[in-house]
PDB file of N, CA and C in Angstrom:
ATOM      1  N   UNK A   1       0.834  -1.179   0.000  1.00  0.00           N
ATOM      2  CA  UNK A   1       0.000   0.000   0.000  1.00  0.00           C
ATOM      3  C   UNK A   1       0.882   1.246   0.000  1.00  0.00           C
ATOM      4  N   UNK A   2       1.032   2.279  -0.763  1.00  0.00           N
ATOM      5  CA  UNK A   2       1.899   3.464  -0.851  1.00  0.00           C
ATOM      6  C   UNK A   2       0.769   4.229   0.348  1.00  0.00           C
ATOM      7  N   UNK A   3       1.502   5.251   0.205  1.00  0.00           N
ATOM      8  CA  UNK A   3       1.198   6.530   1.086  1.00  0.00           C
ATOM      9  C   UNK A   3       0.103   6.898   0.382  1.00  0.00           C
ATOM     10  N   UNK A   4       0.129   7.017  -0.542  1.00  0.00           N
ATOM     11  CA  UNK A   4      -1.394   7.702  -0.877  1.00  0.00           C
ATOM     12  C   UNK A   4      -2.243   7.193  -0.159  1.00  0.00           C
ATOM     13  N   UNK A   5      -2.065   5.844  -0.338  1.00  0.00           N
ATOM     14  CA  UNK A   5      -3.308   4.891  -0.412  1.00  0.00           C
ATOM     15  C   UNK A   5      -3.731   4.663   1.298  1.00  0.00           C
ATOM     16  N   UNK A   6      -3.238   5.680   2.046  1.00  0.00           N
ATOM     17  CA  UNK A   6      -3.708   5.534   3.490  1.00  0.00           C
ATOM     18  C   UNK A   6      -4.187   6.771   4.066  1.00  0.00           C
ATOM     19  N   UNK A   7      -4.947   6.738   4.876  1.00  0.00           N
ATOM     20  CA  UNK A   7      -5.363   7.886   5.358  1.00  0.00           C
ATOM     21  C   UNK A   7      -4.552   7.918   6.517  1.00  0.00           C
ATOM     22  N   UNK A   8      -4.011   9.407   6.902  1.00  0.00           N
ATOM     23  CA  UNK A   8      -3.069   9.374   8.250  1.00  0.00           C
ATOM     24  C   UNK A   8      -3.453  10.489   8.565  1.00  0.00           C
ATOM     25  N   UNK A   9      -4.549  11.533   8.954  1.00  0.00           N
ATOM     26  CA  UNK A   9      -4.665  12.523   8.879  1.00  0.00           C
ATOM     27  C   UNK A   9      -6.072  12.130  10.188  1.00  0.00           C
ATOM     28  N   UNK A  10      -5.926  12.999  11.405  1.00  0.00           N
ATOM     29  CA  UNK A  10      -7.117  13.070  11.962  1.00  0.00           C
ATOM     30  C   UNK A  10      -8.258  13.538  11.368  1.00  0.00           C
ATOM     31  N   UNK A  11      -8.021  14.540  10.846  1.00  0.00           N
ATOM     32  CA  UNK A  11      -9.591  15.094  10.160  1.00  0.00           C
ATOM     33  C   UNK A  11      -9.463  14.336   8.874  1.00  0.00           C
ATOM     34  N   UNK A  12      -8.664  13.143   8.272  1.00  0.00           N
ATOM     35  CA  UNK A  12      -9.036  12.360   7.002  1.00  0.00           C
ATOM     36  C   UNK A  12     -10.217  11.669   8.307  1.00  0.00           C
ATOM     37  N   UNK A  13      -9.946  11.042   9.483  1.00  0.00           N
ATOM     38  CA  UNK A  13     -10.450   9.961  10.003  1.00  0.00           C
ATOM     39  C   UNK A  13     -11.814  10.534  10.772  1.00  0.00           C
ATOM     40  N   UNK A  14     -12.118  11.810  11.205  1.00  0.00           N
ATOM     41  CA  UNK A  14     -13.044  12.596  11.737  1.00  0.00           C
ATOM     42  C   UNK A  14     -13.847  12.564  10.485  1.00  0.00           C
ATOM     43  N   UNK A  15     -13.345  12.968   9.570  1.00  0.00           N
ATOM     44  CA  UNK A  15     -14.195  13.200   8.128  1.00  0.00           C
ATOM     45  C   UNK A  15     -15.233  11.878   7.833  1.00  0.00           C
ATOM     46  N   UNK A  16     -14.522  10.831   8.117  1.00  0.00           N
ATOM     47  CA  UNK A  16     -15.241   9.479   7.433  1.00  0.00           C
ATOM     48  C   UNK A  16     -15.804   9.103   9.052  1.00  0.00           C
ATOM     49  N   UNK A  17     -15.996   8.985  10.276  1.00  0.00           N
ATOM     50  CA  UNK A  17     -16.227   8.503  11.592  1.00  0.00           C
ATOM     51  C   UNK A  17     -17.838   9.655  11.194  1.00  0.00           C
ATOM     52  N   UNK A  18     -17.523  11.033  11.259  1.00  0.00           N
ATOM     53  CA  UNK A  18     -18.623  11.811  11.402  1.00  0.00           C
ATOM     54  C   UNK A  18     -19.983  11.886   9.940  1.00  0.00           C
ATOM     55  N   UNK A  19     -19.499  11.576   8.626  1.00  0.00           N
ATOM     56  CA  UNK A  19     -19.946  11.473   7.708  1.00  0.00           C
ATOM     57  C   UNK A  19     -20.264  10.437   6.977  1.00  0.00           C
ATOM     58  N   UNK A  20     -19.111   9.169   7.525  1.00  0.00           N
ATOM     59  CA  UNK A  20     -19.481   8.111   6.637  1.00  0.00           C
ATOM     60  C   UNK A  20     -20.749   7.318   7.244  1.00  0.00           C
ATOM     61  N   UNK A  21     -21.054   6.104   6.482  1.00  0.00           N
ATOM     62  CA  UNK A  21     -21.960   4.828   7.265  1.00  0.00           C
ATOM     63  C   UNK A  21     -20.927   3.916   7.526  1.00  0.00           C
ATOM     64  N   UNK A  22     -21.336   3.065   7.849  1.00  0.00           N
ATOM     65  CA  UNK A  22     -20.683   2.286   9.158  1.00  0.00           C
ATOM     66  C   UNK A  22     -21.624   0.477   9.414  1.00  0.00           C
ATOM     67  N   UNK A  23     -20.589  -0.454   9.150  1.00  0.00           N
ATOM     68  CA  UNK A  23     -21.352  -1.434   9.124  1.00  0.00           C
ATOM     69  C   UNK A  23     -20.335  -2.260  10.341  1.00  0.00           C
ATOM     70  N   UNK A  24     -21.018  -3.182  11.478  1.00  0.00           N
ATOM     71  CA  UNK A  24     -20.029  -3.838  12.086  1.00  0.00           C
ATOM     72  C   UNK A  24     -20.307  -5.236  12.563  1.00  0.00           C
ATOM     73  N   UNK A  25     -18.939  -5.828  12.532  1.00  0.00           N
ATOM     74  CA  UNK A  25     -19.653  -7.410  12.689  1.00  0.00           C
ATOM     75  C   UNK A  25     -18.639  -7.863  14.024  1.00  0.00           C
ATOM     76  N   UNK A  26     -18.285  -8.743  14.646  1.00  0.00           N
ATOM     77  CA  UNK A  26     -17.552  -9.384  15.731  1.00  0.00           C
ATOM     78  C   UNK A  26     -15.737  -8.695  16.120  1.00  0.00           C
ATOM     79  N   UNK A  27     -15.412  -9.004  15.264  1.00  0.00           N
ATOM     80  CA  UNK A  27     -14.044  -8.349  15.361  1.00  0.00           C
ATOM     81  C   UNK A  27     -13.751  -7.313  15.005  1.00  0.00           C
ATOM     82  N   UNK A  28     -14.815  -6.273  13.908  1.00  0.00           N
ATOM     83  CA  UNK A  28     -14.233  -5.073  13.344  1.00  0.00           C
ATOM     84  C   UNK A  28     -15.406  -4.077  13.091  1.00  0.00           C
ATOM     85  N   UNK A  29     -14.961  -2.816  13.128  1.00  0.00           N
ATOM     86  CA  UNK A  29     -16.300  -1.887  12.513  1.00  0.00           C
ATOM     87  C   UNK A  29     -15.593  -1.176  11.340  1.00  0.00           C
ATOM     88  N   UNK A  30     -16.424  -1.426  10.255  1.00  0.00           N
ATOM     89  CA  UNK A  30     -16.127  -0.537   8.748  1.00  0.00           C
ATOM     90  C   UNK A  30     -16.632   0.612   8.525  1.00  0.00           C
ATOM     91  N   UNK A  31     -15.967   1.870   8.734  1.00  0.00           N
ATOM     92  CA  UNK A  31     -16.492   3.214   8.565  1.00  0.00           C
ATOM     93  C   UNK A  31     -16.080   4.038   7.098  1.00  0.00           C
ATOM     94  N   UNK A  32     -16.851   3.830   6.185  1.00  0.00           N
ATOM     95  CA  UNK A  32     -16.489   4.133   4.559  1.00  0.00           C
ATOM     96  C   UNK A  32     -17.279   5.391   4.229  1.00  0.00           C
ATOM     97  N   UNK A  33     -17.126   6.339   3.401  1.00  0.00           N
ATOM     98  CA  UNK A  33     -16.940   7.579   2.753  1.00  0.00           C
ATOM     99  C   UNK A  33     -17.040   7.767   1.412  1.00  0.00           C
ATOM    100  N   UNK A  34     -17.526   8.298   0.247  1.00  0.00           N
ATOM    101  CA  UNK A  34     -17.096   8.378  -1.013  1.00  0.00           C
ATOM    102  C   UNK A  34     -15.869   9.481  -1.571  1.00  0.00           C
ATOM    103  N   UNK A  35     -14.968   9.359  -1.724  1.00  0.00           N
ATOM    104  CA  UNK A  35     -13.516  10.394  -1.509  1.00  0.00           C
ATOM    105  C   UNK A  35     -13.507  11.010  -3.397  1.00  0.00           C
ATOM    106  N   UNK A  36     -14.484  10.576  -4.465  1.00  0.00           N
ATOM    107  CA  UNK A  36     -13.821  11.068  -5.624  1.00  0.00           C
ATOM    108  C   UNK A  36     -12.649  11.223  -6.219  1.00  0.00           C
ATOM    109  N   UNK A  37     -11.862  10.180  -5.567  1.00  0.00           N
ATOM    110  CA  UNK A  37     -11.110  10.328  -6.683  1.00  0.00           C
ATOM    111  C   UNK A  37     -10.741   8.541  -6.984  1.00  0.00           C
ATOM    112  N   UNK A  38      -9.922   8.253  -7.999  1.00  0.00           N
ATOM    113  CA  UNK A  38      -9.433   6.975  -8.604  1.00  0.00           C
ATOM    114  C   UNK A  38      -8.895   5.710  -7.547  1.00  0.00           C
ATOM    115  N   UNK A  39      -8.825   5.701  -6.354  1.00  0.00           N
ATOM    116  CA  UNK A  39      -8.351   4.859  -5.626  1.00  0.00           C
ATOM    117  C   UNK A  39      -9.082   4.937  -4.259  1.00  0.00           C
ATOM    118  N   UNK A  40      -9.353   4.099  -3.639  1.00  0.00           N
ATOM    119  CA  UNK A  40      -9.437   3.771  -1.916  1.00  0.00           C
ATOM    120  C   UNK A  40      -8.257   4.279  -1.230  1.00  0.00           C
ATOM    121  N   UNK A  41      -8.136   4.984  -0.037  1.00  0.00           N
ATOM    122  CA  UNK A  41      -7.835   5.318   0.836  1.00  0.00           C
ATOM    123  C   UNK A  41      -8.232   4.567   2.094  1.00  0.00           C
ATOM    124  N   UNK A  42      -7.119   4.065   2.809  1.00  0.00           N
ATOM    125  CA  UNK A  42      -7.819   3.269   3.843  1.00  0.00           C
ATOM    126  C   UNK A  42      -6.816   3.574   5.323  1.00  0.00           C
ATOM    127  N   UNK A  43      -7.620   3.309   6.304  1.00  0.00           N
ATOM    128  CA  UNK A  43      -6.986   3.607   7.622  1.00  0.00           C
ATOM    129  C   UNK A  43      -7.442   2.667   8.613  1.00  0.00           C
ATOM    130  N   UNK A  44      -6.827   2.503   9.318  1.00  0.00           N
ATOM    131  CA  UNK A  44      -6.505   1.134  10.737  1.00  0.00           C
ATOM    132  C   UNK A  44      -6.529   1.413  11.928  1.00  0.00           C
ATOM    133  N   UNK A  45      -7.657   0.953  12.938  1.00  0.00           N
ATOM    134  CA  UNK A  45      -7.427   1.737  13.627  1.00  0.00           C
ATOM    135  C   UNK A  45      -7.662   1.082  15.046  1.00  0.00           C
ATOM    136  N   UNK A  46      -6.880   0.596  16.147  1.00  0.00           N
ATOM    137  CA  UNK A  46      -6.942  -0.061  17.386  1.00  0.00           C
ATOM    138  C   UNK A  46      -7.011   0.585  18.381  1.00  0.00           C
ATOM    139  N   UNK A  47      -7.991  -0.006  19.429  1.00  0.00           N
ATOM    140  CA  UNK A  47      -8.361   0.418  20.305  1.00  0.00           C
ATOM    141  C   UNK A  47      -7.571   0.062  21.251  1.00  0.00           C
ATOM    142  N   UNK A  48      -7.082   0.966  22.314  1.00  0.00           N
ATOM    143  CA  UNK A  48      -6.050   0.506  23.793  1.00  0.00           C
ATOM    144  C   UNK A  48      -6.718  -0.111  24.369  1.00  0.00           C
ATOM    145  N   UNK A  49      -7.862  -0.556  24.473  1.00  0.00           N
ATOM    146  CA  UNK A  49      -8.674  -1.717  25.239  1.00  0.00           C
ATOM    147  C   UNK A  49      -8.641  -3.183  24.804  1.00  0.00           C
ATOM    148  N   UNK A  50      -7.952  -3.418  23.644  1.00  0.00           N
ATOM    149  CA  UNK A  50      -7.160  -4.690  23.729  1.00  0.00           C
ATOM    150  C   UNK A  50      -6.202  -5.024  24.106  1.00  0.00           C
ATOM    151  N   UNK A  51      -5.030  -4.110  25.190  1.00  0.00           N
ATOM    152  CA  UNK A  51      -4.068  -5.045  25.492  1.00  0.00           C
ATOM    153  C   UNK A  51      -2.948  -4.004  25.046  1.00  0.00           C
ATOM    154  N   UNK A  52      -1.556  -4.439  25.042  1.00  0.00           N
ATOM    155  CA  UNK A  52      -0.226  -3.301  25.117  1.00  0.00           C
ATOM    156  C   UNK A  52       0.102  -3.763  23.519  1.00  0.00           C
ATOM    157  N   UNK A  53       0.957  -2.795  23.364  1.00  0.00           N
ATOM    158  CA  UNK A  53       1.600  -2.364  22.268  1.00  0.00           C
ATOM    159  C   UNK A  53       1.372  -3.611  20.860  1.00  0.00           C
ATOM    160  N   UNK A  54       2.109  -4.196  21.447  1.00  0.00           N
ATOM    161  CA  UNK A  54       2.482  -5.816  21.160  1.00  0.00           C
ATOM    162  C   UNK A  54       1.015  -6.248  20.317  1.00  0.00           C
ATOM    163  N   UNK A  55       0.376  -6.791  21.308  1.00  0.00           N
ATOM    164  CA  UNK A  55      -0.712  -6.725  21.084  1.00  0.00           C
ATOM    165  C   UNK A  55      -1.451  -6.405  19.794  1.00  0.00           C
ATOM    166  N   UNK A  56      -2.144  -4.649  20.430  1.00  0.00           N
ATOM    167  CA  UNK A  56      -2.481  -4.053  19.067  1.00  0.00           C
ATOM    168  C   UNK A  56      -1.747  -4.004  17.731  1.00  0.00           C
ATOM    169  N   UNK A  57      -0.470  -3.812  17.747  1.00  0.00           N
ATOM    170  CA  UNK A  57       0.017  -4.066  16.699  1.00  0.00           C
ATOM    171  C   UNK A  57       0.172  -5.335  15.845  1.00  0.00           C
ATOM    172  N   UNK A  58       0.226  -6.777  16.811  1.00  0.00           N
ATOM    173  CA  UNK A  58      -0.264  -7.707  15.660  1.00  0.00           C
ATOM    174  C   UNK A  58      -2.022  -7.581  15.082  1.00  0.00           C
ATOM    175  N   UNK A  59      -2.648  -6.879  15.886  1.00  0.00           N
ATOM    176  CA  UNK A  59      -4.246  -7.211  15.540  1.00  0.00           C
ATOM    177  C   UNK A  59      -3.950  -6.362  14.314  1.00  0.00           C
ATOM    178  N   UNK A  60      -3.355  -4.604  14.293  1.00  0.00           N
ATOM    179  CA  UNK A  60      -3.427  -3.926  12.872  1.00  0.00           C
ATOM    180  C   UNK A  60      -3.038  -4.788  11.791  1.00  0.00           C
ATOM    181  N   UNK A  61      -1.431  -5.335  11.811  1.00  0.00           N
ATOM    182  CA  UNK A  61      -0.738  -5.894  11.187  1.00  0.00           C
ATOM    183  C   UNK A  61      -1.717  -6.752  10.431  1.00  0.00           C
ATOM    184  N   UNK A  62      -2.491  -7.461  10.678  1.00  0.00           N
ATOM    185  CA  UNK A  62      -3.673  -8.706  10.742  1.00  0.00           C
ATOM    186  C   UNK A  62      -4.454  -7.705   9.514  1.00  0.00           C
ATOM    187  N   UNK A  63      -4.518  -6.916  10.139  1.00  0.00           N
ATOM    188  CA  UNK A  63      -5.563  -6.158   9.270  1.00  0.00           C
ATOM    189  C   UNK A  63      -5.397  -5.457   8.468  1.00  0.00           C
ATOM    190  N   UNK A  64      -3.924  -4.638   8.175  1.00  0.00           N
ATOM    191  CA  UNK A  64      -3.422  -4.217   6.833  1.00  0.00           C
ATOM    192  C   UNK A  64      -3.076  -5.170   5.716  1.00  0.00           C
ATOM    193  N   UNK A  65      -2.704  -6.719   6.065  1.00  0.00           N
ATOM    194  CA  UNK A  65      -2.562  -7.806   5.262  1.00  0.00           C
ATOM    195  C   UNK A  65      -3.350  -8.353   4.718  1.00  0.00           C
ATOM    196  N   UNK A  66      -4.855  -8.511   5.258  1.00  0.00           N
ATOM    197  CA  UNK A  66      -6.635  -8.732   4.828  1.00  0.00           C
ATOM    198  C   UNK A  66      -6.247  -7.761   3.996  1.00  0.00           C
ATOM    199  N   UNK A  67      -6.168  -7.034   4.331  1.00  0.00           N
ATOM    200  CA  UNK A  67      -6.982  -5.578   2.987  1.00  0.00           C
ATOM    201  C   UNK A  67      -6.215  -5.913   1.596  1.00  0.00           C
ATOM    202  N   UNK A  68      -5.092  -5.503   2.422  1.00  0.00           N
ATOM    203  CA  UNK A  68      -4.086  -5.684   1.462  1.00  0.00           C
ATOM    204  C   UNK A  68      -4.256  -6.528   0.195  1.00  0.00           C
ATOM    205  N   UNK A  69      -4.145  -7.450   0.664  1.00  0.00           N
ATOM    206  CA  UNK A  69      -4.561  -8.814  -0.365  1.00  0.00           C
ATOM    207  C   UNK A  69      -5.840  -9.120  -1.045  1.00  0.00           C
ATOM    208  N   UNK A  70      -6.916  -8.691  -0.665  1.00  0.00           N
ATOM    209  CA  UNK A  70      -8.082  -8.353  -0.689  1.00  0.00           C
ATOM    210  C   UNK A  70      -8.579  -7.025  -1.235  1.00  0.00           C
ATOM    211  N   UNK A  71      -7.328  -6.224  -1.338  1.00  0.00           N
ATOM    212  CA  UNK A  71      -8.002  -4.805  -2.054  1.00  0.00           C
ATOM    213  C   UNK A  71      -8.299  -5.006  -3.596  1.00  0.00           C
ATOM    214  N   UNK A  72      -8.186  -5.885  -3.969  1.00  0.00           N
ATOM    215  CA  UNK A  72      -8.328  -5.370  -5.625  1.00  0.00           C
ATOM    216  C   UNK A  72      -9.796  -5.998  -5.916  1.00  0.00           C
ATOM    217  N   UNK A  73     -10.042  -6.321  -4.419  1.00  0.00           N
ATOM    218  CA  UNK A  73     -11.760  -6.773  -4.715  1.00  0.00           C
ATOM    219  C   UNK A  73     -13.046  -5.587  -3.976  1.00  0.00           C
ATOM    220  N   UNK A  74     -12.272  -4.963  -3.747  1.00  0.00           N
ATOM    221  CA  UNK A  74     -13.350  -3.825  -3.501  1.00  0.00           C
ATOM    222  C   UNK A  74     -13.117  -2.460  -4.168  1.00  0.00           C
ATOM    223  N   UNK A  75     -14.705  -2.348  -4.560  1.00  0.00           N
ATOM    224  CA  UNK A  75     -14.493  -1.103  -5.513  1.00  0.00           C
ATOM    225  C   UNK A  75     -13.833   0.492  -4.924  1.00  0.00           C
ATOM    226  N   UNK A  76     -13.162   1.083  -6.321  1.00  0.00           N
ATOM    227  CA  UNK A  76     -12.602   2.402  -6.263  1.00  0.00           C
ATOM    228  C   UNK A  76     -13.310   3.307  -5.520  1.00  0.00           C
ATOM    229  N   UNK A  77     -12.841   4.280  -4.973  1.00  0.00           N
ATOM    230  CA  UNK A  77     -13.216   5.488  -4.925  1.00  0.00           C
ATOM    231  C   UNK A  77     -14.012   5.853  -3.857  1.00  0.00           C
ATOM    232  N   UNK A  78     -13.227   5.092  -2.426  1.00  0.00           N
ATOM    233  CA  UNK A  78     -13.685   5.159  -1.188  1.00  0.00           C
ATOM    234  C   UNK A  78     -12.979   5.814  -0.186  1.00  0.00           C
ATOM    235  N   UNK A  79     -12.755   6.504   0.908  1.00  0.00           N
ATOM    236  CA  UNK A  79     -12.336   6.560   2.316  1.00  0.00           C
ATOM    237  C   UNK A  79     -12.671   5.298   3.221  1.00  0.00           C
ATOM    238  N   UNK A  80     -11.956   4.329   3.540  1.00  0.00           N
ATOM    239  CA  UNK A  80     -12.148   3.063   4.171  1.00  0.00           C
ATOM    240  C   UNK A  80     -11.573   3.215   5.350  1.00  0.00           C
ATOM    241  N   UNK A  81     -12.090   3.270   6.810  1.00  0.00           N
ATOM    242  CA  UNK A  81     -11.395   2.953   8.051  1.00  0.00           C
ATOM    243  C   UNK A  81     -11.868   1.518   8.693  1.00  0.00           C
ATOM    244  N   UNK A  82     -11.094   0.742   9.182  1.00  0.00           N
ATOM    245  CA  UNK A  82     -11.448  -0.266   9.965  1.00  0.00           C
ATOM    246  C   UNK A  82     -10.991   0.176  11.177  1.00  0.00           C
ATOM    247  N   UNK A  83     -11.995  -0.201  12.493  1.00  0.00           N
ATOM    248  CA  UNK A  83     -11.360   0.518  13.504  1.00  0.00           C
ATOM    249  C   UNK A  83     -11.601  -1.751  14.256  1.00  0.00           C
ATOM    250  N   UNK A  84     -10.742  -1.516  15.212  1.00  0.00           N
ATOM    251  CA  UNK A  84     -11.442  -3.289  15.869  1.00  0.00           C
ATOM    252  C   UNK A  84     -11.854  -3.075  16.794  1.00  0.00           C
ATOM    253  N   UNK A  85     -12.282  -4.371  17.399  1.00  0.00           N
ATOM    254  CA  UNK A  85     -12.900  -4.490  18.580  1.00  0.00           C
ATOM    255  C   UNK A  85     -12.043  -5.549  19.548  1.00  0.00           C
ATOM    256  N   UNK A  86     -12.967  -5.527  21.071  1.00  0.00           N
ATOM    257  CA  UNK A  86     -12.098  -6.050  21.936  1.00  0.00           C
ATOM    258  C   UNK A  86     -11.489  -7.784  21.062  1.00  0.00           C
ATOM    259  N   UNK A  87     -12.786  -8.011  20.613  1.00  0.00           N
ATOM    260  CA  UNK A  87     -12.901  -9.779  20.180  1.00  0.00           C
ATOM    261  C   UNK A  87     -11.905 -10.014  19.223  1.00  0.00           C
ATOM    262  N   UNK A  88     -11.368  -8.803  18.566  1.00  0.00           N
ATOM    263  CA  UNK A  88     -10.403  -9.183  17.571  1.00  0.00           C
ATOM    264  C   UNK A  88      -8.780  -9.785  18.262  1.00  0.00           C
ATOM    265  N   UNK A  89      -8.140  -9.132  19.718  1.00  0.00           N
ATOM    266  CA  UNK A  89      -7.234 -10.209  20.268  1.00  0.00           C
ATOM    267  C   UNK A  89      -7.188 -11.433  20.004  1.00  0.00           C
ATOM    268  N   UNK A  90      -8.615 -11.799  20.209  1.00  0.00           N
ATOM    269  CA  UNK A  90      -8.334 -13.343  20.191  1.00  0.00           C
ATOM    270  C   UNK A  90      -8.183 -14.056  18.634  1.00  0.00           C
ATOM    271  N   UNK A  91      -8.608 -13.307  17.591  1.00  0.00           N
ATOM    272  CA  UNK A  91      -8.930 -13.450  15.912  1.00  0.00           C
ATOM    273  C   UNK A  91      -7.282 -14.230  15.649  1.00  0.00           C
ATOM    274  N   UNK A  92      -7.760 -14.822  14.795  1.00  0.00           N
ATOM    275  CA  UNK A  92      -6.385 -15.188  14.268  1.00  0.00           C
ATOM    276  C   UNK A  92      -6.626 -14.530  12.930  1.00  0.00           C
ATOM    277  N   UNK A  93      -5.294 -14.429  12.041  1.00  0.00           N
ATOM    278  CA  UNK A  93      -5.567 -14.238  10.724  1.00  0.00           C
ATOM    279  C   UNK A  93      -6.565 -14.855   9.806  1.00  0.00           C
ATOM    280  N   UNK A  94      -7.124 -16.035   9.545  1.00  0.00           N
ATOM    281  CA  UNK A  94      -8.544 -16.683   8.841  1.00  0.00           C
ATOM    282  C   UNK A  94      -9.533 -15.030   8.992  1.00  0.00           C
ATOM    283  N   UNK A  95      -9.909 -15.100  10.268  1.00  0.00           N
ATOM    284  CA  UNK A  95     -10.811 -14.899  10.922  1.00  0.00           C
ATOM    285  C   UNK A  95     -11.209 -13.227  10.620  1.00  0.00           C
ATOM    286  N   UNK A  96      -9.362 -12.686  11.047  1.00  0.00           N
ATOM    287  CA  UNK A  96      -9.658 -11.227  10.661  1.00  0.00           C
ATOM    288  C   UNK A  96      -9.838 -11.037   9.411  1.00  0.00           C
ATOM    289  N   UNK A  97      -9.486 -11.948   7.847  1.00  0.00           N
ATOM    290  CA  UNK A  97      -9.852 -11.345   6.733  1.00  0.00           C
ATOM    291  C   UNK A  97     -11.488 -11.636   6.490  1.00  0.00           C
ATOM    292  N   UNK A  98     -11.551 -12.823   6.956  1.00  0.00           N
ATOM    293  CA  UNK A  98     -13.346 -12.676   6.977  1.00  0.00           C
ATOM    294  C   UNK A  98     -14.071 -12.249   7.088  1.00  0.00           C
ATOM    295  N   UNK A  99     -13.865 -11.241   8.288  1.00  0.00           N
ATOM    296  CA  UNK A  99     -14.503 -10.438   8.797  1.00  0.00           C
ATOM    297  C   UNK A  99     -14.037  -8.919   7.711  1.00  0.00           C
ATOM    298  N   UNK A 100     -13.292  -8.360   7.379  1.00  0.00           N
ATOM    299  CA  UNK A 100     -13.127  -7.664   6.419  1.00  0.00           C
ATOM    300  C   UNK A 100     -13.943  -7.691   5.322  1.00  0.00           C
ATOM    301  N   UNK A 101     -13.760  -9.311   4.446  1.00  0.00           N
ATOM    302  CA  UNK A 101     -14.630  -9.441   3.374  1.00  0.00           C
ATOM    303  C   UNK A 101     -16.360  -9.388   3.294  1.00  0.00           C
ATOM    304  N   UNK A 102     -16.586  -9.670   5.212  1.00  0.00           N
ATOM    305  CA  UNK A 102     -17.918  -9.987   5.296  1.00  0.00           C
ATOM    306  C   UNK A 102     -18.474  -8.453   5.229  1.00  0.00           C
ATOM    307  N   UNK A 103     -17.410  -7.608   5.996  1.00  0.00           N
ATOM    308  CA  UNK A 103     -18.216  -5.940   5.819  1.00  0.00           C
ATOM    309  C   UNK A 103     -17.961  -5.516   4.938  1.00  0.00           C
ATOM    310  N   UNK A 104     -17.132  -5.692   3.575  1.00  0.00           N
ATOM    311  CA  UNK A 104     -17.109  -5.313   2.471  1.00  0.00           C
ATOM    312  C   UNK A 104     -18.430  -5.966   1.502  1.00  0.00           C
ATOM    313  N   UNK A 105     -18.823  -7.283   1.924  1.00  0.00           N
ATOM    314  CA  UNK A 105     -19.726  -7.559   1.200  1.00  0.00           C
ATOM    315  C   UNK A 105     -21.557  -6.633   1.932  1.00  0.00           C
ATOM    316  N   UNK A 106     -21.443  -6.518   3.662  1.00  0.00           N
ATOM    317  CA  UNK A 106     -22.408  -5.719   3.894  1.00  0.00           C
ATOM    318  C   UNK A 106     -22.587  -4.608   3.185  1.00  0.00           C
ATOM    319  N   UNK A 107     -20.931  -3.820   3.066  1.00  0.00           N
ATOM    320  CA  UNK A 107     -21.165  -2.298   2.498  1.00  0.00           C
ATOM    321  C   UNK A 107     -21.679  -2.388   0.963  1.00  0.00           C
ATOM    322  N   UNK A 108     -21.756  -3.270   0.361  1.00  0.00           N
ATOM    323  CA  UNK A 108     -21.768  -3.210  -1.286  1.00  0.00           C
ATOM    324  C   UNK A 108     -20.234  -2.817  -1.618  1.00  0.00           C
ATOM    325  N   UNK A 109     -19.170  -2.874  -0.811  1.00  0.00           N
ATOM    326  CA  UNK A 109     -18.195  -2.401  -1.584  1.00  0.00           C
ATOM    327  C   UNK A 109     -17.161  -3.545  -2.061  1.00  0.00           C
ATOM    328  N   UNK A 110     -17.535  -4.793  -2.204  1.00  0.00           N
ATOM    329  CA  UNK A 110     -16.462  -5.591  -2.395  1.00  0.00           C
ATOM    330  C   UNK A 110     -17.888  -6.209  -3.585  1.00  0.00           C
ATOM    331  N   UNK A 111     -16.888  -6.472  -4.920  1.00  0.00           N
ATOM    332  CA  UNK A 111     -17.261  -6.568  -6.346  1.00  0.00           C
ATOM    333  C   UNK A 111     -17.645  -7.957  -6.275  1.00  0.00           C
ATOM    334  N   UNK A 112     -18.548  -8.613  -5.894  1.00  0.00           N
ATOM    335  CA  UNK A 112     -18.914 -10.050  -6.168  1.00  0.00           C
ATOM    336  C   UNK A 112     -19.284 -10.292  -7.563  1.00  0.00           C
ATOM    337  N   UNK A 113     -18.934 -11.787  -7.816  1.00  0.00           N
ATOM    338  CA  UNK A 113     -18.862 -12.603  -8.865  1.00  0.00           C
ATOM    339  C   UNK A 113     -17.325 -12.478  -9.693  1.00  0.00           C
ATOM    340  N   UNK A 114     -16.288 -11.980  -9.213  1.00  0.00           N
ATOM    341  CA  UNK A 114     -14.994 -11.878  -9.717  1.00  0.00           C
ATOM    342  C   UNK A 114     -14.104 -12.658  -9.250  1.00  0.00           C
TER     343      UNK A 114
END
C-alpha cells in the first residue's frame, strides 16, 4: 500500500467517523466515505482496550494484510477505516480477513462474482 493509499490525517479519520456509514460485525467496525477520486484510501485503527503495544500491533498488522490482499476486490473510490474491537485479540488471521470481506460484502463495496 503506498502513502497515498492511506489515510493518516485526523480530520481524514473525523471526516469518514462523522460522515461516513458504518457497518459492524464481531471483530471489526467498517467506517467508509465516497472520496472522488481513482483509488481507496484506507486507515486502521486499534483500540487501547485490547491489550499493550504488542498486542495491538499484531491485531493492525492482521488487518493491513486482509486488505491488502483483498483490495483489488473492492471497488474504487472510497475513504475506508477499519477501527477493531475487543474480540479481535483473540482473531487469528482466517478470521480477521473474513470479517473484512464480510463488511465489504455488507457495504456493497467488495465486487462479487470476480
Amino acid at each position: 500500500m503506498n502513502k497515498d493509499e492511506s489515510l493518516r490525517n485526523n480530520s481524514d479519520f473525523r471526516k469518514v467517523y462523522d460522515n461516513g456509514k458504518s457497518f459492524a460485525n464481531r471483530y471489526l467496525v467498517m467506517f467508509f466515505l465516497e472520496n472522488n477520486i481513482k483509488f481507496n484510501r484506507v486507515g486502521f485503527s486499534v483500540t487501547k482496550k485490547l491489550g499493550k503495544a504488542v498486542v495491538r500491533n499484531k491485531v493492525k498488522r492482521r488487518m493491513k494484510e486482509s486488505y491488502r490482499l483483498n483490495s483489488t476486490q473492492f471497488k474504487k473510490g472510497y475513504d475506508i477505516v477499519f477501527l477493531s474491537r475487543v474480540n479481535a485479540k483473540n482473531a487469528n488471521y482466517k478470521q480477521i480477513e473474513s470479517a473484512i470481506m464480510h463488511l465489504g460484502k455488507l457495504a456493497r463495496l467488495v465486487k462479487l462474482g470476480e
